[in-house]
Protein backbone atom coordinates (compact mmCIF):
# COMPACT_ATOMS: atom_id res chain seq x y z
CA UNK A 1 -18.45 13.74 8.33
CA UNK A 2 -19.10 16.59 6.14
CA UNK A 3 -15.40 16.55 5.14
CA UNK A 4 -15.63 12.92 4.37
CA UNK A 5 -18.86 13.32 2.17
CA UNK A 6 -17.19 16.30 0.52
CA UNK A 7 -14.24 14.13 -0.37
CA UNK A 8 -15.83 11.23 -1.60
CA UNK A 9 -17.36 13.39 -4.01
CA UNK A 10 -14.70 14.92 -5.59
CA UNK A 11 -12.77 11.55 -5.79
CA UNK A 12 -15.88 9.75 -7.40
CA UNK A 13 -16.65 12.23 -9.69
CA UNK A 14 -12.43 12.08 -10.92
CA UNK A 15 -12.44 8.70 -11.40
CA UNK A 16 -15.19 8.55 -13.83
CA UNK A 17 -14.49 11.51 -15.54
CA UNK A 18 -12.72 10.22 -19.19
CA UNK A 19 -10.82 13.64 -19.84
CA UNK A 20 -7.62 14.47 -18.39
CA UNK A 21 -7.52 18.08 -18.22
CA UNK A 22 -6.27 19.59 -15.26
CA UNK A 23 -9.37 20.24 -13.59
CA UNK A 24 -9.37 16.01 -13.36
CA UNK A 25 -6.27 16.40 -11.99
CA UNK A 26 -7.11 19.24 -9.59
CA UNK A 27 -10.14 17.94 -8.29
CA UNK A 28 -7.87 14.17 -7.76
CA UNK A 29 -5.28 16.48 -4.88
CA UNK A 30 -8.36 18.21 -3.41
CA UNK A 31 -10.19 14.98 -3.08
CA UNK A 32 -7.19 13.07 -0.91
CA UNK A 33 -5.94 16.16 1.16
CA UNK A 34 -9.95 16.69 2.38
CA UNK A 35 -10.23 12.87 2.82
CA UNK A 36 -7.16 12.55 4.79
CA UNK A 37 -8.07 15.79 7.22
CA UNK A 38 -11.37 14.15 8.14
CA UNK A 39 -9.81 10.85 8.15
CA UNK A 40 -7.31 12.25 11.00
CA UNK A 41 -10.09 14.34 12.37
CA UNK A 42 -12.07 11.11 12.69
CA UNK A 43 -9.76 9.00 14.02
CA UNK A 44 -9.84 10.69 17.26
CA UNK A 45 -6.27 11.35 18.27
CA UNK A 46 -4.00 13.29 15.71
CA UNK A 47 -0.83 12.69 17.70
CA UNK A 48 -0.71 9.12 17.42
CA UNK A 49 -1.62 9.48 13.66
CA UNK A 50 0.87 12.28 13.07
CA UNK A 51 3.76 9.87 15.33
CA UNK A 52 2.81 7.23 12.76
CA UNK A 53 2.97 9.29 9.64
CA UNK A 54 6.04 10.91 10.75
CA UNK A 55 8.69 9.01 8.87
CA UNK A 56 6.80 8.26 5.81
CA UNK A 57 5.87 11.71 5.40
CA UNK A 58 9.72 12.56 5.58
CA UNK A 59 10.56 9.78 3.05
CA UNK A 60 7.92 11.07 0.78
CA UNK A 61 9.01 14.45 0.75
CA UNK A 62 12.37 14.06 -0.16
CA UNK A 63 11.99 13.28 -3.50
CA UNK A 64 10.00 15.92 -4.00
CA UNK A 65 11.81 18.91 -2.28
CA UNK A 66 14.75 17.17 -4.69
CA UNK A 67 12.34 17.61 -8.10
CA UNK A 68 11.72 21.29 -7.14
CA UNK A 69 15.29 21.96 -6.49
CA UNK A 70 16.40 20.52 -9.48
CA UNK A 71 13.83 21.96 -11.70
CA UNK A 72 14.44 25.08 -10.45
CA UNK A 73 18.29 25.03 -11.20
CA UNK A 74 18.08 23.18 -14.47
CA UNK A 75 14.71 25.08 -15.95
CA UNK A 76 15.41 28.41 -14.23
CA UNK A 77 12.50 30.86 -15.98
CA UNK A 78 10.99 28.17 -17.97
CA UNK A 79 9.26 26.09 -15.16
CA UNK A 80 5.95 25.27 -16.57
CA UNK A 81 3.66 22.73 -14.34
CA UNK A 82 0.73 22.34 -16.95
CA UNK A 83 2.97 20.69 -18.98
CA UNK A 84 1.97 16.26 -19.81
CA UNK A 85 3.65 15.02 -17.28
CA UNK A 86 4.53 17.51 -14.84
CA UNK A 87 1.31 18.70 -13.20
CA UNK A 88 -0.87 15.04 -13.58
CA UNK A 89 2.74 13.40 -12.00
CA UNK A 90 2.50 15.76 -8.94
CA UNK A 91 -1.30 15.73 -8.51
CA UNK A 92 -1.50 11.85 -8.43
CA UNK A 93 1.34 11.99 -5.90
CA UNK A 94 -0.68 14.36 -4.35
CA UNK A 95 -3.45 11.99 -3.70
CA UNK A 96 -1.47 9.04 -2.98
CA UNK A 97 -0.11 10.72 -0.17
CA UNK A 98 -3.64 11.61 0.80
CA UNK A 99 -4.96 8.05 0.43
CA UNK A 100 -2.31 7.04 2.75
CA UNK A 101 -3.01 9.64 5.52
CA UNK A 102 -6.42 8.68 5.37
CA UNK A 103 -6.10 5.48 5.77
CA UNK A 104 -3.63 5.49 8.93
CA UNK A 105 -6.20 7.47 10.66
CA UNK A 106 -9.18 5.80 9.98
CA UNK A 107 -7.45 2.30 10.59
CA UNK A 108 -5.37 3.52 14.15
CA UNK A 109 -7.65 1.49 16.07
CA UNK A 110 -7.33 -2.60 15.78
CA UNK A 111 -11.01 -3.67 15.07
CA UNK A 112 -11.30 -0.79 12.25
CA UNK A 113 -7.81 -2.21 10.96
CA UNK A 114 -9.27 -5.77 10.33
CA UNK A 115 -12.70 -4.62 9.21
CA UNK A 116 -10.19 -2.71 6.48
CA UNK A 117 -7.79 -5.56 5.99
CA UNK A 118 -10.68 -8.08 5.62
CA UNK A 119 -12.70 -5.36 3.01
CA UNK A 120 -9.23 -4.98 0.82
CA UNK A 121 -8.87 -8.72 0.30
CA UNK A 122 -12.26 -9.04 -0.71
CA UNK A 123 -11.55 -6.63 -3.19
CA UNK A 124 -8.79 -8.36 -4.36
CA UNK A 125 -10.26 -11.53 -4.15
CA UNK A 126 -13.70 -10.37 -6.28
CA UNK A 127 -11.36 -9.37 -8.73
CA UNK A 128 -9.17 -12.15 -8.90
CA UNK A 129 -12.79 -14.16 -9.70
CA UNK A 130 -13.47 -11.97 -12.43
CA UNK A 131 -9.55 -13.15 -13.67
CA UNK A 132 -10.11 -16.37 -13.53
CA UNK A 133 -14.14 -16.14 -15.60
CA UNK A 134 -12.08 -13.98 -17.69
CA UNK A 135 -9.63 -15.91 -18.97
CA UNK A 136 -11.50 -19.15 -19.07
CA UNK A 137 -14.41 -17.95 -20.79
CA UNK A 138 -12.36 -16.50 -23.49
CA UNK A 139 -13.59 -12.96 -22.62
CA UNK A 140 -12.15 -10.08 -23.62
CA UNK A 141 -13.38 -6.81 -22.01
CA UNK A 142 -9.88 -6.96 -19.82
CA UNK A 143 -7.35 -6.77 -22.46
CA UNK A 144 -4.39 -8.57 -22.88
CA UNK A 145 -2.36 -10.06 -20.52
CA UNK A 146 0.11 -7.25 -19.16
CA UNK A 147 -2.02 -4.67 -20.59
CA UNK A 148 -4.33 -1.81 -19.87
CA UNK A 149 -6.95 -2.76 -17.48
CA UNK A 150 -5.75 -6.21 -17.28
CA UNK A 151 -2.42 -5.16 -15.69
CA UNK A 152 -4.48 -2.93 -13.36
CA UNK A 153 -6.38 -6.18 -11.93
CA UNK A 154 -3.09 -8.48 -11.79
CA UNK A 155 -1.22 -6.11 -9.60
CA UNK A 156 -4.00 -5.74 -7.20
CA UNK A 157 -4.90 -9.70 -7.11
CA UNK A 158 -0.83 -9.62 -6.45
CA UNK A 159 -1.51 -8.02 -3.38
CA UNK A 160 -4.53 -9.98 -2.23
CA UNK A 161 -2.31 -12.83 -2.13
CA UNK A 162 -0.66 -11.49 1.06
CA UNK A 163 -3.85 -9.63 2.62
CA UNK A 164 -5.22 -12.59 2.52
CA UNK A 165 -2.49 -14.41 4.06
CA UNK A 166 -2.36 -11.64 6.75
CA UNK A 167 -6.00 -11.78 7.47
CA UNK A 168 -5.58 -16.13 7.90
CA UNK A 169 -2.66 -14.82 10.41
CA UNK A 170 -4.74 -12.58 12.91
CA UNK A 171 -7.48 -15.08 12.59
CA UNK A 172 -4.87 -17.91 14.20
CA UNK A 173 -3.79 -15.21 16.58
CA UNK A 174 -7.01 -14.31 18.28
CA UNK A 175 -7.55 -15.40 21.76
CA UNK A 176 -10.77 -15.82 23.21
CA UNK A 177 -11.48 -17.65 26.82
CA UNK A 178 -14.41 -19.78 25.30
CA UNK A 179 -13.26 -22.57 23.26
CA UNK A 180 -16.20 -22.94 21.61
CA UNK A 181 -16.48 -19.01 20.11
CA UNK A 182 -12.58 -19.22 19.27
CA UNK A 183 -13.13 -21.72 16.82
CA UNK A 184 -16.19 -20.62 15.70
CA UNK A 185 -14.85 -16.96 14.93
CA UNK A 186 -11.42 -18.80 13.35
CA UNK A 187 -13.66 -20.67 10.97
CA UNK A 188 -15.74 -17.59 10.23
CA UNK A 189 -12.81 -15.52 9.41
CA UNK A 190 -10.31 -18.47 7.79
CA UNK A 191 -12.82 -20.00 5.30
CA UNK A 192 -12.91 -16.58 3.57
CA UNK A 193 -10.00 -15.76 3.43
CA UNK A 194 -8.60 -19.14 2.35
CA UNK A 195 -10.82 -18.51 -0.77
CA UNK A 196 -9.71 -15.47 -1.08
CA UNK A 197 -5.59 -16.90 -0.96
CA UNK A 198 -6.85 -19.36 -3.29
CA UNK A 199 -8.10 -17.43 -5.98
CA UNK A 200 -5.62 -14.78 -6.07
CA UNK A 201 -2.58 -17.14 -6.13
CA UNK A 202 -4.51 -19.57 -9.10
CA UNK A 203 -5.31 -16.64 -10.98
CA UNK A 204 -1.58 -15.30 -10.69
CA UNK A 205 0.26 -18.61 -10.61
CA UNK A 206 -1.86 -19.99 -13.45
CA UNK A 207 -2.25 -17.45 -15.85
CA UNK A 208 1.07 -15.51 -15.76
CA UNK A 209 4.46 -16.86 -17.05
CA UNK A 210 6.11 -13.57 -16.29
CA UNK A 211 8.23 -11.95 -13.18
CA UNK A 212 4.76 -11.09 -11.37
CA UNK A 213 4.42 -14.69 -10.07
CA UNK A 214 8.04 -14.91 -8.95
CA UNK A 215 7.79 -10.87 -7.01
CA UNK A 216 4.32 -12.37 -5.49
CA UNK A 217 6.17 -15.19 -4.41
CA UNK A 218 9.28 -12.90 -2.75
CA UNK A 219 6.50 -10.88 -0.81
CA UNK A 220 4.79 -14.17 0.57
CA UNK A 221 8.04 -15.22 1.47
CA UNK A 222 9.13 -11.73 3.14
CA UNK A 223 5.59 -11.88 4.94
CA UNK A 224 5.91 -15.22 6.45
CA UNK A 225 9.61 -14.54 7.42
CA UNK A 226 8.59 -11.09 9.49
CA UNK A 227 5.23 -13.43 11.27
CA UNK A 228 7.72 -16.33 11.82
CA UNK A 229 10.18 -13.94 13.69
CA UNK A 230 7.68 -12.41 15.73
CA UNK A 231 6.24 -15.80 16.27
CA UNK A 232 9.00 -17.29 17.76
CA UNK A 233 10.05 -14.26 19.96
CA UNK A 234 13.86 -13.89 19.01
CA UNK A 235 15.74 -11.46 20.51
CA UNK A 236 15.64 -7.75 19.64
CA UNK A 237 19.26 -8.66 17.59
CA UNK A 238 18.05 -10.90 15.46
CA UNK A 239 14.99 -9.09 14.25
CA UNK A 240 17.26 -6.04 13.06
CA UNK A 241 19.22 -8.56 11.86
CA UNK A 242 16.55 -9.93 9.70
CA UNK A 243 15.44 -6.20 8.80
CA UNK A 244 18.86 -5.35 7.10
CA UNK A 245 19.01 -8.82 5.58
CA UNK A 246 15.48 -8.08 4.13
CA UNK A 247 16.69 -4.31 2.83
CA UNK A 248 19.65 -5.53 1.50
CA UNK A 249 17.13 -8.34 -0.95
CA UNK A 250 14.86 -5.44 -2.10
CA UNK A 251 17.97 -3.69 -2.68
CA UNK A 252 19.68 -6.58 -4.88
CA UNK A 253 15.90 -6.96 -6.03
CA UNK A 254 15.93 -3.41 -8.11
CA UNK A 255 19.24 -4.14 -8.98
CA UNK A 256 18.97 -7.55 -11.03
CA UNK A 257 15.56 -6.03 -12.54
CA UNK A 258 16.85 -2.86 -13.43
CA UNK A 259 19.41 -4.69 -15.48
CA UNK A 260 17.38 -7.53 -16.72
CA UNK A 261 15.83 -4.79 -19.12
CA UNK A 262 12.47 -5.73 -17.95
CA UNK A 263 11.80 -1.97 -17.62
CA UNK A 264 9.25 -0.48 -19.34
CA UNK A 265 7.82 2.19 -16.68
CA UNK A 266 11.58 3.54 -16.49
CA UNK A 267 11.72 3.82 -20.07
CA UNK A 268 8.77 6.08 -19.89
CA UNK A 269 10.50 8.04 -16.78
CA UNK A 270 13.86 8.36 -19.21
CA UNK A 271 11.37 10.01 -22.13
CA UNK A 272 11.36 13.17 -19.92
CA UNK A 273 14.24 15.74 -19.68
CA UNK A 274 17.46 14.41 -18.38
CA UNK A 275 17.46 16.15 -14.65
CA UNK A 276 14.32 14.97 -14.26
CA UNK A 277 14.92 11.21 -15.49
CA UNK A 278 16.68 10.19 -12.87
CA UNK A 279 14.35 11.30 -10.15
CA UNK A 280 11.54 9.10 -11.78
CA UNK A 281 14.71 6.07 -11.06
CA UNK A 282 14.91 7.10 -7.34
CA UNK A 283 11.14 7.60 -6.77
CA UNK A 284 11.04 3.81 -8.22
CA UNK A 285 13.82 2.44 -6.36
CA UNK A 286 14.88 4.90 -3.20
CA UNK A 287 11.09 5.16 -2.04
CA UNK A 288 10.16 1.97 -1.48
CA UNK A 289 13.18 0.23 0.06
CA UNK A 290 12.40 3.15 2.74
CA UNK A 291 9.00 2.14 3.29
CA UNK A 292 9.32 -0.97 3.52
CA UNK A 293 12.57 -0.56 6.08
CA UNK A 294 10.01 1.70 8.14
CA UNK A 295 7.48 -0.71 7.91
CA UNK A 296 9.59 -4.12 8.83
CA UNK A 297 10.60 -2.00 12.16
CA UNK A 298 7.35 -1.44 13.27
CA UNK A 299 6.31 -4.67 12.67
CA UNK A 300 9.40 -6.34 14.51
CA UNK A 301 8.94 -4.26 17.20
CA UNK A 302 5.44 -5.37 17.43
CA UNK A 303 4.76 -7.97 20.50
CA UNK A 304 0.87 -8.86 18.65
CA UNK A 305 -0.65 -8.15 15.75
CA UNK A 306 2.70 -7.57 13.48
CA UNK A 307 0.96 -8.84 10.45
CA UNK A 308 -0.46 -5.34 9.49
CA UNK A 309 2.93 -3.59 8.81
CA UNK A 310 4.43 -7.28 7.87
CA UNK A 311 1.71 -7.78 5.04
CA UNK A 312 2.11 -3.65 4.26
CA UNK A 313 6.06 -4.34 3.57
CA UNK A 314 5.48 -7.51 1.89
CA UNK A 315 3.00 -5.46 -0.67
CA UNK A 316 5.80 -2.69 -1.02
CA UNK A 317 8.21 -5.32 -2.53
CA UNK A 318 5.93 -6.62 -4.91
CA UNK A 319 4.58 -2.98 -6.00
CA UNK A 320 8.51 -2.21 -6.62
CA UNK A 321 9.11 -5.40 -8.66
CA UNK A 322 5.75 -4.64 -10.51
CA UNK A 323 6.75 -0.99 -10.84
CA UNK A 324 9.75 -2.27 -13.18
CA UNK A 325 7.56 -4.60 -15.11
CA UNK A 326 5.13 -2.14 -16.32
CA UNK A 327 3.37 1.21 -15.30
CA UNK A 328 -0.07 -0.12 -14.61
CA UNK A 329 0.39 1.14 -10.81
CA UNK A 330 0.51 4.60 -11.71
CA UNK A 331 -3.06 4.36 -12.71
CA UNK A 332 -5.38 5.91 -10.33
CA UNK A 333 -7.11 1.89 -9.40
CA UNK A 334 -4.35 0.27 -8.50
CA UNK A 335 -2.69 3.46 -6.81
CA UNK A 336 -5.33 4.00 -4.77
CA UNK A 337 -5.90 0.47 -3.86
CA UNK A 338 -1.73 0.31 -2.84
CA UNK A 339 -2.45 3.71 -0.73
CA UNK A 340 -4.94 1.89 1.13
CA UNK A 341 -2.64 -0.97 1.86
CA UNK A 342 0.45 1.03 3.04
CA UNK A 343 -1.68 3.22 5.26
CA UNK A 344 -3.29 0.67 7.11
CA UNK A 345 -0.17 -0.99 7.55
CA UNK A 346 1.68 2.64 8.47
CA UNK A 347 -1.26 3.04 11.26
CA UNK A 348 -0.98 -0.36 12.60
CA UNK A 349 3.21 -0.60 12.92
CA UNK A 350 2.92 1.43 16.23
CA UNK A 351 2.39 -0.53 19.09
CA UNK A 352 1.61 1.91 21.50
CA UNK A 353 -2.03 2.62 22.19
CA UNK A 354 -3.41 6.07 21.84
CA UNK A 355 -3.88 8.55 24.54
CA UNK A 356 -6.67 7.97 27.17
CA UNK A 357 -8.83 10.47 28.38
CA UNK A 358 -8.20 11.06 32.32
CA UNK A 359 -10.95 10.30 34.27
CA UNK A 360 -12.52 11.05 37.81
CA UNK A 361 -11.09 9.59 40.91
CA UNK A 362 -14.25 7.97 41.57
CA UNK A 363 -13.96 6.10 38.55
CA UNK A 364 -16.88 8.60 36.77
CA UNK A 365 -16.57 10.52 33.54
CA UNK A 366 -13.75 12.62 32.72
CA UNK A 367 -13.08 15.75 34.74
């Protein structure tokens, strides 16, 4: 707990500190790595979290060992990490990792997994509200469309169009023996996030005549594909089938965008040195078609409750498409909102429950 409180602290106190000296940036790694030790300390049972965490932390690491290498060869002697983009880059990758290691072990068990997916599309839903007043009313404390904040708050309400989908899903996919209480808790849970659906997909669908409607549209798609597999209980063959057939679309995905011009956030990756250019292009393209393969396994393999890693992989398409588009995820909102969504749906693509403590043979405590 004290680990927690400590961490919350440090991470409040970046994000609403203006200045951007590296102190900001300092106090942004410190605050995820604490967070995400007494996250796994909290959750109770490391192993399963660190068996979860496993691949992504190897995907996530690769780039980076890569960076180092190159710089090293390219810069040898002039390596300087306080430069503009070198130190704040790593920090923030620094605390996205720790966002996401925080989040898979404070969401390993089911009912903490809903509470969180149920918390995040509020979120997204609240702010896809505040859209919707903002745009109607003629307000302007936003910015412009594509913009600044404004970008910040479409790529999130993005992704609140497939939370909220995924919470509608486990609400259908409860069972409970009394008839009465099953529809009770269905109504409970659907009516919100029906809203919630509702709001994000008027406020994207309505006010946007760019890609973002058409990558919100692929992960809503890629979503209800994964549930519809699961649903109908194919064979083992077709759901790989249906993985590669998914990798292979994100794949084409980056491809067509990256030569549609539409972007802008690898024009600002090109502005640095030439080795280190292209890593900023594989970070954007080889990272998540990764995560997302890791995360449409686990949710195949899933017999209940695949919508966690299905909504999780769904989000990583859009945050690629949206990653070409503009660089409002890099900033530290929608980042950290993202982080929350791929570790929940890291913690939940495991199917296997977590270790149970051995008890007497007289059915007592433990021994």
């Amino acid at each position: 707990m004290a680990l927690a409180f400590l961490g919350l602290v440090l991470l409040v106190n970046a994000l609403f500190t203006l200045t951007t000296v590296p102190l900001l940036q300092a106090s942004l790694l410190a605050a995820g790595i604490i967070l995400a030790a007494a996250a796994v300390r909290w959750s109770g049972d490391p192993a399963r979290c660190a068996r979860a965490l496993a691949p992504i932390l190897a995907i996530a690491a690769a780039p980076v060992t890569v960076a180092i290498t190159v710089i090293l060869l390219a810069r040898a002697g002039t390596v300087d990490l306080s430069s503009d983009w070198a130190w704040p880059s790593l920090c923030r990758y620094g605390l996205a990792l720790g966002i996401i290691v925080a989040a898979c072990g404070a969401t390993l068990e089911r009912r903490r997994a809903e509470w969180a997916l149920r918390g995040l599309t509020a979120a997204a839903g609240m702010m896809a509200v505040v859209v919707i007043g903002h745009d109607l009313g003629g307000a302007t404390f936003l910015g412009e469309l594509g913009q600044g904040l404004r970008a910040g708050f479409d790529t999130i309400v993005a992704l609140g169009v497939v939370l909220s989908a995924a919470v509608s899903m486990n609400a259908l996919e409860r069972r409970d023996p009394r008839s009465a209480a099953l529809l009770a808790r269905r109504v409970e849970r659907l009516v919100p996030a029906v809203l919630a659906f509702a709001s994000c997909a008027f406020a994207i669908g309505y006010f946007h005549d760019d890609a973002l409607p058409m990558a919100t549209a692929a992960g809503l798609g890629l979503f209800g594909l994964i549930v519809a597999v699961r649903r109908i209980g194919v064979g083992t063959w077709l759901g790989q089938g249906v993985l590669v057939i998914g990798g292979l679309a994100v794949t084409l995905v980056a491809v067509s965008l990256s030569l549609s011009g539409a972007v802008s956030a690898r024009v600002a990756v090109d502005q640095s040195a030439e080795p280190i250019g292209w890593i900023g292009r594989a970070v954007l393209d080889f990272l998540p078609i990764a995560v997302a393969g890791v995360l449409l396994h686990g949710a195949l393999r899933r017999r209940r409750d695949a919508s966690f890693a299905a909504a999780a992989a769904a989000c990583v398409l859009i945050l690629m498409i949206r990653a070409h588009q503009d660089t409002s995820l890099f900033d530290l909102g929608p980042m950290a909102f993202a982080a929350l969504v791929l570790g929940l749906g890291v913690a939940q693509r495991d199917g296997r429950p977590g270790r149970v403590p051995a008890r007497a043979p007289d059915g007592g405590g433990p021994s």
